[in-house]
PDB file of N, CA and C in Angstrom:
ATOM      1  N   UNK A   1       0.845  -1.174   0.000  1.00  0.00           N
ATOM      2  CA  UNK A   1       0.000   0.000   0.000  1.00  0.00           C
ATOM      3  C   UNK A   1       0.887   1.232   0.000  1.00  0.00           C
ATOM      4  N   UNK A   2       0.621   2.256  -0.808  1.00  0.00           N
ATOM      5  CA  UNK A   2       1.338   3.844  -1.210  1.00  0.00           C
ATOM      6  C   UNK A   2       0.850   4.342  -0.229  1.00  0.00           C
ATOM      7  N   UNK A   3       1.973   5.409  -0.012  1.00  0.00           N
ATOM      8  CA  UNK A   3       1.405   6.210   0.796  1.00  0.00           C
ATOM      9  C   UNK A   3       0.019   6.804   0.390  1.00  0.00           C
ATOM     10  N   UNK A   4       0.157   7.068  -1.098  1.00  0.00           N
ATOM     11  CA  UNK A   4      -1.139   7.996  -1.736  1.00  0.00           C
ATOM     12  C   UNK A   4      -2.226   7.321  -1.591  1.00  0.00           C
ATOM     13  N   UNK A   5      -2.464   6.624  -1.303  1.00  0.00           N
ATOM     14  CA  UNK A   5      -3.221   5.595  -1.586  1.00  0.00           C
ATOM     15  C   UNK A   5      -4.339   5.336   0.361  1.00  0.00           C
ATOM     16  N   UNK A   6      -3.112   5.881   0.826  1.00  0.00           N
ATOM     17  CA  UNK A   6      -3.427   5.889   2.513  1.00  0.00           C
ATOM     18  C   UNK A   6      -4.410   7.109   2.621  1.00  0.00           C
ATOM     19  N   UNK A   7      -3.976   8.362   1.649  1.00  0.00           N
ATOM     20  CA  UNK A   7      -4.483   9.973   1.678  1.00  0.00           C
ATOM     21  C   UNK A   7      -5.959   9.750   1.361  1.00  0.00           C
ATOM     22  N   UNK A   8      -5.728   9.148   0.079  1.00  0.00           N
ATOM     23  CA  UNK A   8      -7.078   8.654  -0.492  1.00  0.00           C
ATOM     24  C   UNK A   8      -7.923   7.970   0.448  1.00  0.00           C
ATOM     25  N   UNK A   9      -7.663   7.367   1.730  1.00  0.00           N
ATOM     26  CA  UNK A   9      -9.021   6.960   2.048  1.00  0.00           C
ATOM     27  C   UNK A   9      -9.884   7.647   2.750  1.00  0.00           C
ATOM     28  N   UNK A  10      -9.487   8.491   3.302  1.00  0.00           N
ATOM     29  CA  UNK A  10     -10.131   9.617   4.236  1.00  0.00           C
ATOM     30  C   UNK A  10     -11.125  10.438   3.058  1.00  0.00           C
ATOM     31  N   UNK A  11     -10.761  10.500   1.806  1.00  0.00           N
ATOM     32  CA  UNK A  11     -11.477  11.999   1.084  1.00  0.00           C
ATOM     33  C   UNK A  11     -12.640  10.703   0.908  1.00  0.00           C
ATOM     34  N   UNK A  12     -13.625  11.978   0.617  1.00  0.00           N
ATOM     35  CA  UNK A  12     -15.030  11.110   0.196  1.00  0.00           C
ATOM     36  C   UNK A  12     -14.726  10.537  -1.156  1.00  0.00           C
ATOM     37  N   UNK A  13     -15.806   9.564  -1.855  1.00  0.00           N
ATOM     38  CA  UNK A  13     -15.416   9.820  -3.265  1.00  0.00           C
ATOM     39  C   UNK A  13     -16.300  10.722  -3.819  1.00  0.00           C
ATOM     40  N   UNK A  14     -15.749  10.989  -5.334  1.00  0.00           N
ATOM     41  CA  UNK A  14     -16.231  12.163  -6.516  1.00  0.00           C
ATOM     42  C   UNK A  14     -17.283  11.022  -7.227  1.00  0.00           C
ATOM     43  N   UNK A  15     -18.665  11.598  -7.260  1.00  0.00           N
ATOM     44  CA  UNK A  15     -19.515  10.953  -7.838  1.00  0.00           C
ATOM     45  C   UNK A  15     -19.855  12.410  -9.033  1.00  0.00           C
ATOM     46  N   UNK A  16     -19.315  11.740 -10.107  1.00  0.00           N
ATOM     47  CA  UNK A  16     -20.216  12.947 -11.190  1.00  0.00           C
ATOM     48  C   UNK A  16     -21.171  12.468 -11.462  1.00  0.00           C
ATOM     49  N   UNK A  17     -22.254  13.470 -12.198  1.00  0.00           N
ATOM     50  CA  UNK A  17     -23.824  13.989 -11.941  1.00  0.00           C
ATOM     51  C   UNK A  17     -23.554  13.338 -13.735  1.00  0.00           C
ATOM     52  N   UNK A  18     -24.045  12.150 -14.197  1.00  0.00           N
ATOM     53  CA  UNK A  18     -23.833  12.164 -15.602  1.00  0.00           C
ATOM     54  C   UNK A  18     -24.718  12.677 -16.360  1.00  0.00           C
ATOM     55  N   UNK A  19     -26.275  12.429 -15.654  1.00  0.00           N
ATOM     56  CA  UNK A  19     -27.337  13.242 -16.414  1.00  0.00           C
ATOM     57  C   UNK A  19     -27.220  15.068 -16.943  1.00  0.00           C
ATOM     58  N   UNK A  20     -26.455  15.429 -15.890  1.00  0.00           N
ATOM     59  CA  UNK A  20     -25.958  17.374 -16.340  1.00  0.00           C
ATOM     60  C   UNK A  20     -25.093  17.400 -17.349  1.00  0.00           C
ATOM     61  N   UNK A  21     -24.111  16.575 -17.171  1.00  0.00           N
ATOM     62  CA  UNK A  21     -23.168  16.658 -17.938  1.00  0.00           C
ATOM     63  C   UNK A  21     -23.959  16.381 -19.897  1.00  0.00           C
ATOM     64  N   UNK A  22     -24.398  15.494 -19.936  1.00  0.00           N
ATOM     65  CA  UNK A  22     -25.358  15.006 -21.269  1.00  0.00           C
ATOM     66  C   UNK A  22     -26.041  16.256 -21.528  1.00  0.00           C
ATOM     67  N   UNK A  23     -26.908  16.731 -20.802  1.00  0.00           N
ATOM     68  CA  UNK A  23     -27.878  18.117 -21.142  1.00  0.00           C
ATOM     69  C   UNK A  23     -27.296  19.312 -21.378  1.00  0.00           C
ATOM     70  N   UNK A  24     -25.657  19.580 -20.782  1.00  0.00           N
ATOM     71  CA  UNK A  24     -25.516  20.839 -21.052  1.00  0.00           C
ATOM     72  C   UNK A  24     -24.555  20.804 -22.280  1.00  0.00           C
ATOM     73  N   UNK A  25     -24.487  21.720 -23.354  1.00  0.00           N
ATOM     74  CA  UNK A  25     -23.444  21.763 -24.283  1.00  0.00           C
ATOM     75  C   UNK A  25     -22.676  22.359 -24.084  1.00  0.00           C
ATOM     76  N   UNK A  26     -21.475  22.265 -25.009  1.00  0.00           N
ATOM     77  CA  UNK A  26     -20.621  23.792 -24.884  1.00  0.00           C
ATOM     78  C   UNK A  26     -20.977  24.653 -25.573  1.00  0.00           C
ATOM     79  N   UNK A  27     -20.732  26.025 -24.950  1.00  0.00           N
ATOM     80  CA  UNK A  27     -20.840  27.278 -26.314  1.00  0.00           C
ATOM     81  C   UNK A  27     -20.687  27.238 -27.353  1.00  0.00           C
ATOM     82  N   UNK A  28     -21.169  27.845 -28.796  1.00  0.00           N
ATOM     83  CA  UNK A  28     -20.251  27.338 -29.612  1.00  0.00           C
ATOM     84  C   UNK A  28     -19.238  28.295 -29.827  1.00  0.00           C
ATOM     85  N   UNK A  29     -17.942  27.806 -30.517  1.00  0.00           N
ATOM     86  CA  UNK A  29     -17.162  28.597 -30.887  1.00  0.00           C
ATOM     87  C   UNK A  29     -17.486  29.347 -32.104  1.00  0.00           C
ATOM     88  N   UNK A  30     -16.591  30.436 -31.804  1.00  0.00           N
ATOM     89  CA  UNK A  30     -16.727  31.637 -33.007  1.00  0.00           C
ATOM     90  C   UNK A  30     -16.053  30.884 -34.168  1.00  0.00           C
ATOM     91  N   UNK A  31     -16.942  31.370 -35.149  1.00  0.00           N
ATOM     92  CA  UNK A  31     -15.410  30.583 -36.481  1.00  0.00           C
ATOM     93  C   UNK A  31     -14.885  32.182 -37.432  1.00  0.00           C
ATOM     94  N   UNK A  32     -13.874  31.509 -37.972  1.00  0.00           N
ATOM     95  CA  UNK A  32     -13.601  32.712 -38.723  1.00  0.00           C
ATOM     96  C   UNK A  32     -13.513  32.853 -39.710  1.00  0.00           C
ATOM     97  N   UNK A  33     -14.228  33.872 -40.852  1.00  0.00           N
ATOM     98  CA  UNK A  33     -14.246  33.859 -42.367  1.00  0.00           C
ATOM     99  C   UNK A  33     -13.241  34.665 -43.026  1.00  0.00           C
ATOM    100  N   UNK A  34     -12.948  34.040 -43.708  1.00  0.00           N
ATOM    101  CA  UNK A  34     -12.052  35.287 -44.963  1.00  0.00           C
ATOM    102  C   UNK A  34     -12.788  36.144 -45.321  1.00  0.00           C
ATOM    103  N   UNK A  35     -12.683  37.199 -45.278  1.00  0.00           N
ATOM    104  CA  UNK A  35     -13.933  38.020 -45.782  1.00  0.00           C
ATOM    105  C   UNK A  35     -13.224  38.640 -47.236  1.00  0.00           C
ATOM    106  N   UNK A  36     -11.472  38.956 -47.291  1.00  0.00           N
ATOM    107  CA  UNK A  36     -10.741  39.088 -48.534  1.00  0.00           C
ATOM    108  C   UNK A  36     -10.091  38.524 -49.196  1.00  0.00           C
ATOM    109  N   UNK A  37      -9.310  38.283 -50.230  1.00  0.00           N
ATOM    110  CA  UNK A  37      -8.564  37.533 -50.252  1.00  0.00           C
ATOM    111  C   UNK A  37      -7.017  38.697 -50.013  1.00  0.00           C
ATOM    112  N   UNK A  38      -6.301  37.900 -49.308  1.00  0.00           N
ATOM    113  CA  UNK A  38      -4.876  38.819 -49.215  1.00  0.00           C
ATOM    114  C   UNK A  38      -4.197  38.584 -49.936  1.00  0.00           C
ATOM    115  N   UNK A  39      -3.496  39.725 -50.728  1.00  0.00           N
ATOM    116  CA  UNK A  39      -2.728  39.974 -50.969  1.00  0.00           C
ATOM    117  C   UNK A  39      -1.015  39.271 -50.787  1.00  0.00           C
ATOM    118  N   UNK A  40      -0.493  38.637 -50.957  1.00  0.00           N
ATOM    119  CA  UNK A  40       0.897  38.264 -50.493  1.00  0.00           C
ATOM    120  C   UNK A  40       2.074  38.349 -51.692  1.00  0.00           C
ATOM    121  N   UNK A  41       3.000  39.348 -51.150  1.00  0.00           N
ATOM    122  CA  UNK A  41       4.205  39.380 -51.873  1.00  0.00           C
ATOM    123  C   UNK A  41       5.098  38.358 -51.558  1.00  0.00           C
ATOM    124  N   UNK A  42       5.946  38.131 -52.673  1.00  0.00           N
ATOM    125  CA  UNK A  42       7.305  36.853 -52.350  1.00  0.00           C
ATOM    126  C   UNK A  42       8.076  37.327 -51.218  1.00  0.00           C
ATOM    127  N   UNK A  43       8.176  36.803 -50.231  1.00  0.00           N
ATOM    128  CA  UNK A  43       9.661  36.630 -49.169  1.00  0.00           C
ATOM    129  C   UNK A  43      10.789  36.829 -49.622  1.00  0.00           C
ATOM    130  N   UNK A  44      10.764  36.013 -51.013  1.00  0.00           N
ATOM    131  CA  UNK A  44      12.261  35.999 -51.543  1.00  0.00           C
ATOM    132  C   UNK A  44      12.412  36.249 -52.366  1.00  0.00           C
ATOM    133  N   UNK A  45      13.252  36.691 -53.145  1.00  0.00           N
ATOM    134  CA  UNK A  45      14.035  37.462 -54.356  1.00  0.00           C
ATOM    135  C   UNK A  45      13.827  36.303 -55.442  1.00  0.00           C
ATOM    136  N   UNK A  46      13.030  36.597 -56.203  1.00  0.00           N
ATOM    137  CA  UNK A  46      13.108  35.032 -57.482  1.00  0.00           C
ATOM    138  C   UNK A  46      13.755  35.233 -58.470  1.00  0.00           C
ATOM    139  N   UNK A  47      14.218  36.764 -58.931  1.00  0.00           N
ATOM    140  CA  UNK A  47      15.110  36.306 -59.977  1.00  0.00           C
ATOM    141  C   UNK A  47      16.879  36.266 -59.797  1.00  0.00           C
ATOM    142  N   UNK A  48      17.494  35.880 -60.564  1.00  0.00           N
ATOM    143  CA  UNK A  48      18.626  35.912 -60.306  1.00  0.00           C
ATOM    144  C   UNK A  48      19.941  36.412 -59.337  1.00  0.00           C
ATOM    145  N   UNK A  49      20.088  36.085 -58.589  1.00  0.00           N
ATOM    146  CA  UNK A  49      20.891  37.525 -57.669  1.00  0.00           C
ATOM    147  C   UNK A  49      22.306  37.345 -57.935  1.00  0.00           C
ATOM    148  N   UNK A  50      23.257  38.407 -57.057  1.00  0.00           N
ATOM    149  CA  UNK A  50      24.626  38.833 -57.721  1.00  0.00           C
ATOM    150  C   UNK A  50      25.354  38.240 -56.374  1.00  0.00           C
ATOM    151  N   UNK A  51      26.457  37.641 -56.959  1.00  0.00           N
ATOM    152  CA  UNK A  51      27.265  37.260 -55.712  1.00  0.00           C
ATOM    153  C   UNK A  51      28.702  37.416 -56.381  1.00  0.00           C
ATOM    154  N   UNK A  52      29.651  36.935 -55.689  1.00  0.00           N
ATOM    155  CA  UNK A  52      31.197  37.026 -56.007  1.00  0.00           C
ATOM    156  C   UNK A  52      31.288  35.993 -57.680  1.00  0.00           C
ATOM    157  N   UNK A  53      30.391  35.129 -57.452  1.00  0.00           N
ATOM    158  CA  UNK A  53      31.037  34.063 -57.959  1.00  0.00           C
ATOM    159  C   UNK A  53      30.493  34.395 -59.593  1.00  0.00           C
ATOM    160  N   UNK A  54      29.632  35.409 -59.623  1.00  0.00           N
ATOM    161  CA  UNK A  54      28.772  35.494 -60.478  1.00  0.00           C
ATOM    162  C   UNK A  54      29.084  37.129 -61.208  1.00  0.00           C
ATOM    163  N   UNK A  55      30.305  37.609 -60.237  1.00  0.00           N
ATOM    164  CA  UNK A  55      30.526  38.903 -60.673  1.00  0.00           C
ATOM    165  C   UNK A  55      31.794  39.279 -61.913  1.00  0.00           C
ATOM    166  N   UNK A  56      31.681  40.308 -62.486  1.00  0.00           N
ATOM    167  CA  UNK A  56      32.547  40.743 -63.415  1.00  0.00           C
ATOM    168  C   UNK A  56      34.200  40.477 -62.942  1.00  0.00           C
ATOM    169  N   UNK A  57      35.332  40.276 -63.837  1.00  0.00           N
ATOM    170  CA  UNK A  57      36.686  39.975 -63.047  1.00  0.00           C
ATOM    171  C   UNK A  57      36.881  41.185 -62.927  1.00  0.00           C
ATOM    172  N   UNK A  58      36.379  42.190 -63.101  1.00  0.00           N
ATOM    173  CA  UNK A  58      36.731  44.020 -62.765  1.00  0.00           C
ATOM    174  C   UNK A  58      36.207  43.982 -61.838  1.00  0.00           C
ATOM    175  N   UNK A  59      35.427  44.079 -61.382  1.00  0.00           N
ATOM    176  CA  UNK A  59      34.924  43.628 -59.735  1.00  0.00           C
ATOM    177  C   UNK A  59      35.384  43.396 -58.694  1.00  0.00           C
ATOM    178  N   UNK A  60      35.900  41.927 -59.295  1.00  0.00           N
ATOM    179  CA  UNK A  60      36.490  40.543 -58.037  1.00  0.00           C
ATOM    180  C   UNK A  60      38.055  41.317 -58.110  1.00  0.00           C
ATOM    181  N   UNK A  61      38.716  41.903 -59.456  1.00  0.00           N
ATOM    182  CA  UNK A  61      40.023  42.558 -58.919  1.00  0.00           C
ATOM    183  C   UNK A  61      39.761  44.110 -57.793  1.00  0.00           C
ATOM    184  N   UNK A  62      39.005  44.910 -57.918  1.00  0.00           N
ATOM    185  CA  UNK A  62      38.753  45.795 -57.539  1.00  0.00           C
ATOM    186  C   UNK A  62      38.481  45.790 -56.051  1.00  0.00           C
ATOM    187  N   UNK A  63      37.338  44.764 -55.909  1.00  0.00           N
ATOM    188  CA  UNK A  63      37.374  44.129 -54.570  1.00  0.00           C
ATOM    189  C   UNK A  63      38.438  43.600 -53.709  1.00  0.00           C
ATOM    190  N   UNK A  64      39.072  42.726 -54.519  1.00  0.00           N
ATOM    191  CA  UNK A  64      40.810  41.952 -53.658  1.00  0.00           C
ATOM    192  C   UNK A  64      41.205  42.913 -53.583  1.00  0.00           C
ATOM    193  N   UNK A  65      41.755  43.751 -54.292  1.00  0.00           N
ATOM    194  CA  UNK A  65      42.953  45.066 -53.735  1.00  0.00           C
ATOM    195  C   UNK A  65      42.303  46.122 -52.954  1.00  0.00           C
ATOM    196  N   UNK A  66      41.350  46.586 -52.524  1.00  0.00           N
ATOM    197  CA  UNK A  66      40.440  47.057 -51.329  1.00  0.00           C
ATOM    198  C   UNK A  66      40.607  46.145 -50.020  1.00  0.00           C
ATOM    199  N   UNK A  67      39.848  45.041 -50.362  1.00  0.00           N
ATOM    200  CA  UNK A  67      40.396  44.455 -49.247  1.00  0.00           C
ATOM    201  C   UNK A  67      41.565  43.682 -48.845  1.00  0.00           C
ATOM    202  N   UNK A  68      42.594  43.820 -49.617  1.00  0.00           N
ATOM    203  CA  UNK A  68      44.212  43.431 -49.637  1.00  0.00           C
ATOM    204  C   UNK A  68      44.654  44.617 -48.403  1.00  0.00           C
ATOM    205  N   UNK A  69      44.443  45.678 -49.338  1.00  0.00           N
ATOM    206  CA  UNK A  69      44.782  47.101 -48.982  1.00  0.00           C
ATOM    207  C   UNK A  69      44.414  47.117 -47.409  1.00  0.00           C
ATOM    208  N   UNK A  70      43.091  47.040 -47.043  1.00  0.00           N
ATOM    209  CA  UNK A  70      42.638  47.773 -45.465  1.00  0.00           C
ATOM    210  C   UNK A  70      42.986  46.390 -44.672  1.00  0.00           C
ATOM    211  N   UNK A  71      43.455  45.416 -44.918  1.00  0.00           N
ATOM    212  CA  UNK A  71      44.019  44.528 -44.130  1.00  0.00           C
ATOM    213  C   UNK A  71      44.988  44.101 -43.664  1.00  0.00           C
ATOM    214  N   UNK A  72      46.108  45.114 -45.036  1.00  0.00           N
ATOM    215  CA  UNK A  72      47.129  45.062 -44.050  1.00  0.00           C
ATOM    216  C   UNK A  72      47.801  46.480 -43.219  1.00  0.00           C
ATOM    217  N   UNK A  73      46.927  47.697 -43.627  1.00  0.00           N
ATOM    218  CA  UNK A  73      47.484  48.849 -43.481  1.00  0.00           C
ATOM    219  C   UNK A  73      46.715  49.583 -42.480  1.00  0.00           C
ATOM    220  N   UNK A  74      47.749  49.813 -41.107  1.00  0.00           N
ATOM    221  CA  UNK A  74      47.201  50.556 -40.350  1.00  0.00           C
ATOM    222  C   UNK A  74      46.472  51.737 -40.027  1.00  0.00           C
ATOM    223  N   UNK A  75      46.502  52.507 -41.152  1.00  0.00           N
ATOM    224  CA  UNK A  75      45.866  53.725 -40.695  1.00  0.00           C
ATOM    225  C   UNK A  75      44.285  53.729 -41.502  1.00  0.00           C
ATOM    226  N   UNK A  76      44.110  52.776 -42.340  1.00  0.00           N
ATOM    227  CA  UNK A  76      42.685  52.324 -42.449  1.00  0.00           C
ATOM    228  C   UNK A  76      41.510  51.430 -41.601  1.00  0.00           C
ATOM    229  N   UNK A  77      40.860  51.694 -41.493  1.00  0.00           N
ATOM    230  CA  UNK A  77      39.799  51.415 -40.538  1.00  0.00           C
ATOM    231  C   UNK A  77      38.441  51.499 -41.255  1.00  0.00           C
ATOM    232  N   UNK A  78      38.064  50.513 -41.455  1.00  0.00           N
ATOM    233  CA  UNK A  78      36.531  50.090 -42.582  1.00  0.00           C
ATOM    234  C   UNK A  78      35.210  50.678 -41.517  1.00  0.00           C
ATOM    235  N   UNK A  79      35.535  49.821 -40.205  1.00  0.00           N
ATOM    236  CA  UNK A  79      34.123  50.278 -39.385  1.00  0.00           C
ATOM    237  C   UNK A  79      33.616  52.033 -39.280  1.00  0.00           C
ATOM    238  N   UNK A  80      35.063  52.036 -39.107  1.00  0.00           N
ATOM    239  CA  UNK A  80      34.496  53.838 -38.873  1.00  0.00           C
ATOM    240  C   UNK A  80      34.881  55.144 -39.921  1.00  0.00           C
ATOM    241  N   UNK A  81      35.232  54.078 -41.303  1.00  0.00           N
ATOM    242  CA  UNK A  81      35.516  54.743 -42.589  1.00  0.00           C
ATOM    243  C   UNK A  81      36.318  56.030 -42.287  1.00  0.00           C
ATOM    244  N   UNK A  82      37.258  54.730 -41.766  1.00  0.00           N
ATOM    245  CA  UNK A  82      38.492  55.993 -42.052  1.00  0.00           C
ATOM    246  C   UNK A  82      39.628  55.406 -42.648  1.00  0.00           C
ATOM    247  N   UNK A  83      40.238  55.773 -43.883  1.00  0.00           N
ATOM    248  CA  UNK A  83      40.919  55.443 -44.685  1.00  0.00           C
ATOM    249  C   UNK A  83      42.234  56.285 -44.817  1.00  0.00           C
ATOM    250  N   UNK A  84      43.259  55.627 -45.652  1.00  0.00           N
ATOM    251  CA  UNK A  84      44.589  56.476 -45.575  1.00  0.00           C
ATOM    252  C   UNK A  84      44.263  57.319 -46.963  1.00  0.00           C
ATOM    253  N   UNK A  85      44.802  57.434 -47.625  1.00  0.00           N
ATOM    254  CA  UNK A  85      44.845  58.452 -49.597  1.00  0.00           C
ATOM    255  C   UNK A  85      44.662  57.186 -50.249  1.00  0.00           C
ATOM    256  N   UNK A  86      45.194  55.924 -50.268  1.00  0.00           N
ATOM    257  CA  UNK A  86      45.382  54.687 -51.121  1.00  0.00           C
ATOM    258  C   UNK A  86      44.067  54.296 -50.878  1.00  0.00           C
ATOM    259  N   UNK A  87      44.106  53.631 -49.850  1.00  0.00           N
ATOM    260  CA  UNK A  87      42.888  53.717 -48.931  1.00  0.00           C
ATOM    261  C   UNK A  87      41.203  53.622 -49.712  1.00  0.00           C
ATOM    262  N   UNK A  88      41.416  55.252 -49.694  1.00  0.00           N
ATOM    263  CA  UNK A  88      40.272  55.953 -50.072  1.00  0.00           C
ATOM    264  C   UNK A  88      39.965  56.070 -51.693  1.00  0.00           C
ATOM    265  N   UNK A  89      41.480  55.580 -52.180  1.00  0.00           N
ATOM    266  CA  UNK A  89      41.244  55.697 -53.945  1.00  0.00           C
ATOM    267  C   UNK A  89      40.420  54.111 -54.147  1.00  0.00           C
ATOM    268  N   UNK A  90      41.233  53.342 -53.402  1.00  0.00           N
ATOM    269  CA  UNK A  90      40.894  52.089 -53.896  1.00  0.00           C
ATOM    270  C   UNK A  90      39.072  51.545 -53.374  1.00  0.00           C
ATOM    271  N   UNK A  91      38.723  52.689 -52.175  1.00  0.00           N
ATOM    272  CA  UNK A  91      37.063  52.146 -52.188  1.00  0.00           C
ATOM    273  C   UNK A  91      36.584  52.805 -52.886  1.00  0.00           C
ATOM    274  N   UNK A  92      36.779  53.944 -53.551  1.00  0.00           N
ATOM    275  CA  UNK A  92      36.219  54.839 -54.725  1.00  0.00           C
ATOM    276  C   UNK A  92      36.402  53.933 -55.992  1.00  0.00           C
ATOM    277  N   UNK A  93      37.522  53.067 -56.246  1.00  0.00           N
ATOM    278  CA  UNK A  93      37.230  52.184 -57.303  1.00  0.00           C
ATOM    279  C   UNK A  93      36.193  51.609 -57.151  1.00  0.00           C
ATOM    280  N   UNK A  94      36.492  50.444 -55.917  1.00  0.00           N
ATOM    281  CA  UNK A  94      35.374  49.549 -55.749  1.00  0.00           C
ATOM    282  C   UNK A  94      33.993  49.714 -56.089  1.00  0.00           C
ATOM    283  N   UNK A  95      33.596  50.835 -55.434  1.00  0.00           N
ATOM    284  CA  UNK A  95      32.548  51.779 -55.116  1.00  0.00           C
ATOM    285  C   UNK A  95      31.573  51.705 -56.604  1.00  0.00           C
ATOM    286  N   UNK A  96      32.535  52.231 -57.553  1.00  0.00           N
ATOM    287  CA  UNK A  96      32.403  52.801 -59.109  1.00  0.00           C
ATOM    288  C   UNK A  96      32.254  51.271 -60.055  1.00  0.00           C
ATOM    289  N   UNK A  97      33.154  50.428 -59.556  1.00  0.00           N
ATOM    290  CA  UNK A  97      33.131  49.310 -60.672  1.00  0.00           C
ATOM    291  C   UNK A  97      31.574  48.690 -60.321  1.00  0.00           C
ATOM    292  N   UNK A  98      31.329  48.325 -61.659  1.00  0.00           N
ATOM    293  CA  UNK A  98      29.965  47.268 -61.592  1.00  0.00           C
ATOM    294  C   UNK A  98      30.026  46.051 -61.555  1.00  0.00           C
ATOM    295  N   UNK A  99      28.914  45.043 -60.507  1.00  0.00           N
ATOM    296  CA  UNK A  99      29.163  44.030 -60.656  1.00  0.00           C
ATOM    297  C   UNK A  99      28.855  42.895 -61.460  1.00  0.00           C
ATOM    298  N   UNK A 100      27.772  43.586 -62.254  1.00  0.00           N
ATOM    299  CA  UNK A 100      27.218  42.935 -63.195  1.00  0.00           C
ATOM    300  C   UNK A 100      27.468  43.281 -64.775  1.00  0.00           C
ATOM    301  N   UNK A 101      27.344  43.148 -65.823  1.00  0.00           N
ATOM    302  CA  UNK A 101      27.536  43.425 -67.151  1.00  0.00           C
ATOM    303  C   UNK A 101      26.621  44.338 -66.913  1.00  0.00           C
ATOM    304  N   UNK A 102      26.458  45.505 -67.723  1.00  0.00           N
ATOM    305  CA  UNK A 102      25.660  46.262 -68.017  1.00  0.00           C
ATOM    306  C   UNK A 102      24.917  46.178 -69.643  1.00  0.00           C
ATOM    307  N   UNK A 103      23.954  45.306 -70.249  1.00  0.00           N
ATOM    308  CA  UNK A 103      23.862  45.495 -71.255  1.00  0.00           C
ATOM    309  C   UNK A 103      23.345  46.890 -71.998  1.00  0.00           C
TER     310      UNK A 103
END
């Protein structure tokens, strides 16, 4: 014998009322209609997008020597755009070159 089982003999028992239970219903719930149809734009970009691998070699050179440049030279600093003269020519390239063909 459980202890729980000891607790249990003292309480009365639970007699449910089955006849109430049968007669009463539940509320009903609300339902909900579309009343429009919505609208939904794409999440995601479906046509083609631009990455390194996909970019012009004027680009991908323009890019390496920018970031050649501010990685090894101290007085450039990308976060807080501060650049040396070289620096500043070579993100003005970057800046200017396109990455895509332009037809």
């Amino acid at each position: 014998m459980s202890l729980l089982s000891g607790l249990l003999d003292h309480m009365p028992p639970i007699i449910a009322d089955i006849t109430a239970e049968k007669s009463r219903r539940p509320a009903p719930r609300p339902s909900l209609a579309l009343v429009a149809q919505a609208e939904r734009h794409p999440q995601f970009v479906t046509a083609p997008h631009s990455s390194a691998a996909t970019a012009t070699p004027e680009w991908r050179l323009a890019r390496d020597a920018y970031l050649n440049h501010i990685m090894a030279c101290r007085s450039c600093y990308a976060p807080t755009a501060r650049y040396c003269s070289a620096g500043a020519g070579l993100l003005a390239s970057y800046d200017r070159t396109p990455m895509e063909i332009q037809p």
